[in-house]
Protein backbone atom coordinates (compact mmCIF):
# COMPACT_ATOMS: atom_id res chain seq x y z
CA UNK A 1 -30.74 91.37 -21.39
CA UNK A 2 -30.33 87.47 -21.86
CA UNK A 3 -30.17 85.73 -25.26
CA UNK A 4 -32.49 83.35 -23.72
CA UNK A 5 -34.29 84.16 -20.52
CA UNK A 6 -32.73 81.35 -18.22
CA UNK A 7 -30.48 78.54 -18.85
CA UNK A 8 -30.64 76.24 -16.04
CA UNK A 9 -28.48 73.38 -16.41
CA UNK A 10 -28.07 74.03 -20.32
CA UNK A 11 -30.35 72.07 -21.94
CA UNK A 12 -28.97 70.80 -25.20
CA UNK A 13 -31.91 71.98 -27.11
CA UNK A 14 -31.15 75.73 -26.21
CA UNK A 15 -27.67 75.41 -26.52
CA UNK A 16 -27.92 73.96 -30.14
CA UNK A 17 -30.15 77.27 -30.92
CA UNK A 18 -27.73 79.78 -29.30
CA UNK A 19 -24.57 78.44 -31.08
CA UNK A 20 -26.60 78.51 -34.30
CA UNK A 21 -27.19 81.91 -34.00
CA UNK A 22 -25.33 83.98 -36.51
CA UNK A 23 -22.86 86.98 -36.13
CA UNK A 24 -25.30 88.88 -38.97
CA UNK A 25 -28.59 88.64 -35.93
CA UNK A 26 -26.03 90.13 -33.46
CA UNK A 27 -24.65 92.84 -35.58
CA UNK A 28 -28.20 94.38 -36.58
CA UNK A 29 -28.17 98.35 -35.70
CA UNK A 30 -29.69 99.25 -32.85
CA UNK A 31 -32.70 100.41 -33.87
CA UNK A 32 -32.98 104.01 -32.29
CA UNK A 33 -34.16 104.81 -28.70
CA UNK A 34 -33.22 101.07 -28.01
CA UNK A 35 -29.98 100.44 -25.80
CA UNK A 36 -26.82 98.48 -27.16
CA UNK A 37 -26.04 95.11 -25.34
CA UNK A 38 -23.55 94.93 -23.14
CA UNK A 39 -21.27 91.41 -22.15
CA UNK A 40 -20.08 90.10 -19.35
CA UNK A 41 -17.62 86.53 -19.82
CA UNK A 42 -16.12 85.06 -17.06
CA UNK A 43 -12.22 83.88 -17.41
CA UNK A 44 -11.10 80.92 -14.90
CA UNK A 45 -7.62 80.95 -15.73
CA UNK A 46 -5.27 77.74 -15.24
CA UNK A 47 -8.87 75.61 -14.84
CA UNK A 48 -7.74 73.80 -11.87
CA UNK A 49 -10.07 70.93 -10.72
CA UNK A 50 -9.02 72.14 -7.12
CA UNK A 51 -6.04 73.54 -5.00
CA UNK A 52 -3.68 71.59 -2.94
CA UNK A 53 -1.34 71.23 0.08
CA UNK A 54 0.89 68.20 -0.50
CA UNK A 55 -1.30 67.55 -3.28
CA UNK A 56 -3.57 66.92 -1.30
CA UNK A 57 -7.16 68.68 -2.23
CA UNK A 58 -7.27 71.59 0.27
CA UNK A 59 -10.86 72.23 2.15
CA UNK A 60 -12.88 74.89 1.21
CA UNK A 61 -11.56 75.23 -2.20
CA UNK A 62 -14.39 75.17 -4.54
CA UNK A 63 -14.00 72.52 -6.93
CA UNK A 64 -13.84 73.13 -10.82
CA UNK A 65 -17.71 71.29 -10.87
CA UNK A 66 -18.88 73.47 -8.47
CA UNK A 67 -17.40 76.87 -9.95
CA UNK A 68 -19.11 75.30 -13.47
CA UNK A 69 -22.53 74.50 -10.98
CA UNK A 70 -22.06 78.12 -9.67
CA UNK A 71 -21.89 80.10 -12.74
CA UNK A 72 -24.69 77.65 -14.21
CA UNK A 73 -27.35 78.57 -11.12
CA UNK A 74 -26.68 82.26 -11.86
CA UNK A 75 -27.19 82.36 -15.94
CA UNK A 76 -23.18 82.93 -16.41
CA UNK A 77 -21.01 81.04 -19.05
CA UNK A 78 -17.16 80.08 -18.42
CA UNK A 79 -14.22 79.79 -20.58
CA UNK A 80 -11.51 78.43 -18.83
CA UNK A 81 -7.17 78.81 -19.71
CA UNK A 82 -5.35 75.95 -20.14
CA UNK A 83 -1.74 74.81 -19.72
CA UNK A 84 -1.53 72.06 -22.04
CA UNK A 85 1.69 70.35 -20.37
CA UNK A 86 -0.45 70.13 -17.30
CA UNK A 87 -3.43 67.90 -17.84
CA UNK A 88 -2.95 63.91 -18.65
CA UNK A 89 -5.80 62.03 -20.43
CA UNK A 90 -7.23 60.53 -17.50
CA UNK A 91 -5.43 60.56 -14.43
CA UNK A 92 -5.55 64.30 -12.11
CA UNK A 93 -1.80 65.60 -12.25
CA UNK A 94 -0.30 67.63 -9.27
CA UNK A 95 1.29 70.12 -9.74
CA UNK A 96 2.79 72.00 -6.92
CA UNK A 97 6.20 70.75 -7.17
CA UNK A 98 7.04 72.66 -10.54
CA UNK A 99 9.39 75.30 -10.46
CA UNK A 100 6.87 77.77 -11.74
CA UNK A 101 7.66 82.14 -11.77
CA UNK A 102 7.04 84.05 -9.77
CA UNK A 103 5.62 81.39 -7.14
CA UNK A 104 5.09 77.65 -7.34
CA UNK A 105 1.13 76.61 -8.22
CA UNK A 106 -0.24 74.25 -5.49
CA UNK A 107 -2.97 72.50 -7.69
CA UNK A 108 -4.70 69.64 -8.97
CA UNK A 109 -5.72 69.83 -12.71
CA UNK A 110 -8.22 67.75 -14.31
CA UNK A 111 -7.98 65.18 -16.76
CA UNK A 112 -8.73 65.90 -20.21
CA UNK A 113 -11.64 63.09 -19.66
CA UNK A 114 -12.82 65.22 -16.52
CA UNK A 115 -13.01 68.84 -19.45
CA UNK A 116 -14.64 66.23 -21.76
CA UNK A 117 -16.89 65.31 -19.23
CA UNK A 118 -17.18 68.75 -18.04
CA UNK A 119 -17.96 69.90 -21.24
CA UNK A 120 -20.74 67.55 -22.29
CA UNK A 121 -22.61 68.40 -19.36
CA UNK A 122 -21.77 71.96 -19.91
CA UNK A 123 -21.94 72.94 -23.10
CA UNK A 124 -21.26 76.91 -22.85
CA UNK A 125 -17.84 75.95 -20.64
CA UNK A 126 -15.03 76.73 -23.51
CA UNK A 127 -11.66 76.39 -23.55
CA UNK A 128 -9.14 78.61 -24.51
CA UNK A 129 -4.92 78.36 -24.09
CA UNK A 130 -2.41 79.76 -21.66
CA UNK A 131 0.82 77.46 -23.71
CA UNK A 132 2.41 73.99 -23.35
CA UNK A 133 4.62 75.27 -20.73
CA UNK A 134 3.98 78.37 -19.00
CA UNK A 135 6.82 79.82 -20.52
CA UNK A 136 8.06 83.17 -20.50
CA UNK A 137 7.05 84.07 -23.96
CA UNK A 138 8.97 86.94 -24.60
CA UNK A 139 12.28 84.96 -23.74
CA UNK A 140 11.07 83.07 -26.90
CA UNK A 141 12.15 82.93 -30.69
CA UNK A 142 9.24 82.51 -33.32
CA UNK A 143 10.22 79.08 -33.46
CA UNK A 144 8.99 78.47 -29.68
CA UNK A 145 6.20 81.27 -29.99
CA UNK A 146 4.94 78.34 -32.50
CA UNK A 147 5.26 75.45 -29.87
CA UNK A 148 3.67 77.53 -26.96
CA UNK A 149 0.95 78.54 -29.17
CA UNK A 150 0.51 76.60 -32.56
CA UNK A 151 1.10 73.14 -30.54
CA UNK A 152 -0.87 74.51 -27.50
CA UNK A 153 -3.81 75.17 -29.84
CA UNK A 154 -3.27 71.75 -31.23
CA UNK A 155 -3.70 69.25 -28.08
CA UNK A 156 -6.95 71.58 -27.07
CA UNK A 157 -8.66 71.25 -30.47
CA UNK A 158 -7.29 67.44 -30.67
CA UNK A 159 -9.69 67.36 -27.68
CA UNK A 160 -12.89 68.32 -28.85
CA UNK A 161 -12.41 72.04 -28.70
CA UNK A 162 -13.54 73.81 -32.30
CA UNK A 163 -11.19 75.95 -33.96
CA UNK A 164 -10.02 78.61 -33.53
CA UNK A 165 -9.66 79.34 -30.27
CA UNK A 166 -11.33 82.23 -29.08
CA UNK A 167 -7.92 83.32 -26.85
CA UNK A 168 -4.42 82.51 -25.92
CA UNK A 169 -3.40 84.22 -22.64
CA UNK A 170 -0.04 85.20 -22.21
CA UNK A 171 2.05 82.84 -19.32
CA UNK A 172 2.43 86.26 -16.37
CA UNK A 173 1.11 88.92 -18.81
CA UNK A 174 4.29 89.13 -20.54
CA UNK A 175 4.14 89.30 -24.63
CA UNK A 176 4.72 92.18 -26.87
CA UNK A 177 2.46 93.82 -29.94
CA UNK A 178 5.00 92.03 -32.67
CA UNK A 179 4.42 88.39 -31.04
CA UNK A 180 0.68 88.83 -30.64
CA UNK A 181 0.09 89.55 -34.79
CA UNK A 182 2.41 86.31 -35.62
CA UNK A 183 0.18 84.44 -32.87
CA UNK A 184 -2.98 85.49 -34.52
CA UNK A 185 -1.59 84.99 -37.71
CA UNK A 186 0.11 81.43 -37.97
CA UNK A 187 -1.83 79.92 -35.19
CA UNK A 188 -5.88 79.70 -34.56
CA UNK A 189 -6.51 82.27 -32.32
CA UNK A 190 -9.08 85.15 -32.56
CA UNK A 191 -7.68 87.44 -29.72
CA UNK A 192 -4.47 87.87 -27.44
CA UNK A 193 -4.82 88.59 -23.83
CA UNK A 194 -3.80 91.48 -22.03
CA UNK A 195 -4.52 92.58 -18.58
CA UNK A 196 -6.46 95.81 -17.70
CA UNK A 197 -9.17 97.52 -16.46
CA UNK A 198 -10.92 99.00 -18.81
CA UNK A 199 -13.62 97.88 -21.17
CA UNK A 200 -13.21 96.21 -24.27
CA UNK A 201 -15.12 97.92 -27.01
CA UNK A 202 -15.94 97.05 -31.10
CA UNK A 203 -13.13 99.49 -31.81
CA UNK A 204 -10.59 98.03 -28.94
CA UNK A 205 -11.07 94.12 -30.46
CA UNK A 206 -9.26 95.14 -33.77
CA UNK A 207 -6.18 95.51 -32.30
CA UNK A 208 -5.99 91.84 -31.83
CA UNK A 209 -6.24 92.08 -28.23
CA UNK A 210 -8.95 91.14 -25.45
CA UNK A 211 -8.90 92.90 -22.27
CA UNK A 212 -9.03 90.80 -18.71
CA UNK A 213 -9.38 92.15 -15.76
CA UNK A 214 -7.62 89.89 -13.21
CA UNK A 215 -8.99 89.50 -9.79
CA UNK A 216 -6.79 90.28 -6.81
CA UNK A 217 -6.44 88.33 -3.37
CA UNK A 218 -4.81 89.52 -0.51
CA UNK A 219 -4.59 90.95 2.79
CA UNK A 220 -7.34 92.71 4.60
CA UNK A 221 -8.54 96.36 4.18
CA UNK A 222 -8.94 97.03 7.54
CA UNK A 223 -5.69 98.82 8.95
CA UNK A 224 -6.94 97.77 12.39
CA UNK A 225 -6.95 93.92 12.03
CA UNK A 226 -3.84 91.74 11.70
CA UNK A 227 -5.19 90.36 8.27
CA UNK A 228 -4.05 94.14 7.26
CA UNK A 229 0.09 93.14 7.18
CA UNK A 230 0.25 89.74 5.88
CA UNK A 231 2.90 89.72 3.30
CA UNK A 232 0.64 89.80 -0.40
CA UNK A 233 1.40 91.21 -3.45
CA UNK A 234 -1.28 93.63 -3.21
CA UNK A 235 -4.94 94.32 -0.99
CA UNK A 236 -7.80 92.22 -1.43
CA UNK A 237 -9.60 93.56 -3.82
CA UNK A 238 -13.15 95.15 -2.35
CA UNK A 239 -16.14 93.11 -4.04
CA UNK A 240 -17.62 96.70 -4.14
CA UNK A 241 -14.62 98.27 -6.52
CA UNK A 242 -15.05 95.03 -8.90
CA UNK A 243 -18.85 95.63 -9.10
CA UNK A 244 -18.17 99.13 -10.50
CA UNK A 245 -16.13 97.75 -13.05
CA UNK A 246 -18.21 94.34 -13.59
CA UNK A 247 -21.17 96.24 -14.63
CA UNK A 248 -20.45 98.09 -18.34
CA UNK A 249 -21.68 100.75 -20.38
CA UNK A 250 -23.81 99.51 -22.98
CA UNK A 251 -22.46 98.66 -26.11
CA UNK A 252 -19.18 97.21 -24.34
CA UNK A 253 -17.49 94.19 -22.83
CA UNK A 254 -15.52 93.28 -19.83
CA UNK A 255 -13.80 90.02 -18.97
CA UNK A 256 -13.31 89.45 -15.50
CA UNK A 257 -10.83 86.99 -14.38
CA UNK A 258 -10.46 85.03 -11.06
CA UNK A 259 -8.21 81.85 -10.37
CA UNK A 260 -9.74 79.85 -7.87
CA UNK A 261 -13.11 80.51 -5.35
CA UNK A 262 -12.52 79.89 -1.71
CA UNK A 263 -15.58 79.80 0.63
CA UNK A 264 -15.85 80.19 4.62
CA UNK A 265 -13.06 80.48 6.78
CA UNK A 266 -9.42 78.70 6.83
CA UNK A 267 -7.45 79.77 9.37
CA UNK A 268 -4.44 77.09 9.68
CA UNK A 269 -2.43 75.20 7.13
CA UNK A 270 -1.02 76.19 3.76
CA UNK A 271 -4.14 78.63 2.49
CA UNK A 272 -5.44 80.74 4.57
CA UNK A 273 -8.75 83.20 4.27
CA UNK A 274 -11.82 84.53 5.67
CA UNK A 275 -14.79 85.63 3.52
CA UNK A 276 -17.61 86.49 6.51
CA UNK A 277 -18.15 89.53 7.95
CA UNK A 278 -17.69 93.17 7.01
CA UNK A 279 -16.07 93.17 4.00
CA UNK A 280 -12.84 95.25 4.99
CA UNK A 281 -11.99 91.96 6.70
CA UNK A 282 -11.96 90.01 3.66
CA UNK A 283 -8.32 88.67 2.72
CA UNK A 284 -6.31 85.52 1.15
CA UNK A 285 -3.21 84.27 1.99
CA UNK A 286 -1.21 81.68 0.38
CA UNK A 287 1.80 80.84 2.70
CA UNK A 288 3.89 79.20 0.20
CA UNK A 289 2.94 80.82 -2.98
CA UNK A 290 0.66 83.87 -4.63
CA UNK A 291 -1.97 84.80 -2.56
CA UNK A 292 -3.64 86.84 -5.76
CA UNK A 293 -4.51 83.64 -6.75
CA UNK A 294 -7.44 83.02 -3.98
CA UNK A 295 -10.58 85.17 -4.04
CA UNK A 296 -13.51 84.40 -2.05
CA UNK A 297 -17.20 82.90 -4.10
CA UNK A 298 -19.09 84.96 -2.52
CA UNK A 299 -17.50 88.31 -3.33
CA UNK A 300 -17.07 87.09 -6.74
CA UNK A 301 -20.49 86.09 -7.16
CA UNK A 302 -22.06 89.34 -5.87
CA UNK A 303 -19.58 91.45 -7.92
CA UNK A 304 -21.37 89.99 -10.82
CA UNK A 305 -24.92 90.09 -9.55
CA UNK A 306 -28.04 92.45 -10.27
CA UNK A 307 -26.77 93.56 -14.16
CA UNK A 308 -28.88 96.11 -15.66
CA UNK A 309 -31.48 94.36 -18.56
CA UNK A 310 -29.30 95.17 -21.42
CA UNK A 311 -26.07 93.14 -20.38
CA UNK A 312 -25.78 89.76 -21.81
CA UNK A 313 -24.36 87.11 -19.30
CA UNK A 314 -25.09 83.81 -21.24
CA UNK A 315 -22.77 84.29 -23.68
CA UNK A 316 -19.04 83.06 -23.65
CA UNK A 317 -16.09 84.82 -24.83
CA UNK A 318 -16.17 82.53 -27.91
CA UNK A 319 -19.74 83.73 -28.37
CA UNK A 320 -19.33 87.09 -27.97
CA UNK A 321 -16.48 87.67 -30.75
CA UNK A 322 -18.58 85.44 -33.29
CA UNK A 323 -21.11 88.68 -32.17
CA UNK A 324 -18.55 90.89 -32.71
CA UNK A 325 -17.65 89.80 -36.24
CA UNK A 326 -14.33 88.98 -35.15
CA UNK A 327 -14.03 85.30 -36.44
């Protein structure tokens, strides 16, 4: 089930009439025999414009336009994480040479006149924080919880972004229950991330927490091939496991989360993949850095496809906790 049947390019005149729709319309019981909606809002976290070698744009990387152009052709919204320290006004900063944990981040990151840009011509595409710094937030005294976070929140909303944010995402996953409530608290925020698997539900949200499912690259399935012992973190994950998950229950709402969309084959240089064939020989490989990081479109894509008509894929995560009554 759509909000609006098809949204093609986001015409501003739809747009303007799904933003002005209230929480109240959303939160009208479900009259009985009827079937509660379901949501489904992508995550693109770290919003790259591209990935790199050398910073150099690396082929077969789909650019951030494209991923926008993707989810656009197939009725999905995007809210993309942001690392405020990494984007300049205008200029595309690399930034592969930071000494980032666990593993260096070989990417390009678009301007803040590329989002604006971005944004205009997407409307739905939101933006939500991931810190100045990519700190280690639990390393952190309140004082620095409020530049990582307050200040974060700051530069994005100084850019055109309306407050608050609809998420700040935790640098690597690592926060704790006592940091997320002062987050939520002293600085505009409507939810904390947390990784999982499971489905967020009406009762889940009031813990202050949204849960993401994060998309894993990596090697091959297929113990027979030599894609099946390159040195990943973990497996690539089977576009058939995220489907299961990518398709909820009605009356929930799952998050899923990739980083950046490979498409073809790469087989020499820094990034390395294949996404044709049987599926078992799926894999990505970053030779310098996290491989989890790669995943290939067309997986992604098909994960997401064919939703039963109550789940609601037009929405963003913004969208869906206005909904929710959450803000």
């Amino acid at each position: 089930m759509n909000v609006v049947d098809h949204l093609p390019g986001r015409p501003s005149a739809v747009v303007i009439l799904l933003a002005g729709v209230t929480a109240a319309a959303f939160n009208t019981p479900v009259a009985l025999g009827t079937t509660a909606p379901a949501y489904v809002t992508p995550l693109m976290a770290h919003t790259a414009w591209t990935a790199t070698s050398n910073c150099k744009p690396f082929p077969g990387v789909v650019t951030l336009p494209n991923v926008l152009k993707g989810h656009s052709s197939r009725g999905l919204t995007l809210t993309g994480t942001i690392v405020t320290n990494w984007v300049q006004a205008s200029t595309r900063n690399c930034i592969e040479s930071l000494p980032l944990s666990p593993f260096p981040k070989p990417l390009l990151m678009p301007s803040w006149a590329d989002l604006k840009s971005l944004r205009t011509t997407y409307p739905w595409f939101d933006l939500a924080s991931a810190s100045e710094d990519y700190a280690d937030m639990t390393t952190l005294t309140q004082s620095g919880w409020n530049t990582e976070a307050c200040g974060s929140a700051a530069i994005i909303t100084g850019n055109g972004v309306p407050t608050p944010l609809s998420l700040f995402a935790y640098p690597n996953n690592k926060f704790t229950t006592t940091m997320n409530t002062w987050i939520l608290a002293n600085c505009p925020y409507v939810l904390g991330r947390k990784y999982g698997s499971t489905a967020n539900t009406q009762t889940s949200v009031t813990s202050g927490f949204l849960i993401v499912d994060s998309i894993n690259g990596g090697h091959c399935t297929d113990t027979t091939l030599p894609c099946s012992t390159l040195a990943t973190r973990y497996p690539y994950t089977p576009e058939a496991s995220l489907a299961k998950i990518f398709h909820p229950a009605a009356g929930t709402w799952i998050v899923p989360q990739f980083y950046r969309l490979v498409s073809g084959t790469s087989t020499t240089g820094r990034l390395q993949w294949n996404c044709a064939g049987a599926e078992s020989s799926h894999y990505t490989y970053d030779t310098g850095g996290d491989s989890t990081e790669l995943y290939c479109a067309n997986d992604y894509y098909k994960a997401l496809s064919n939703q039963p008509s109550y789940v609601v894929t037009n929405m963003n995560i913004r969208q869906v906790e206005t909904a929710w009554g959450l803000k």
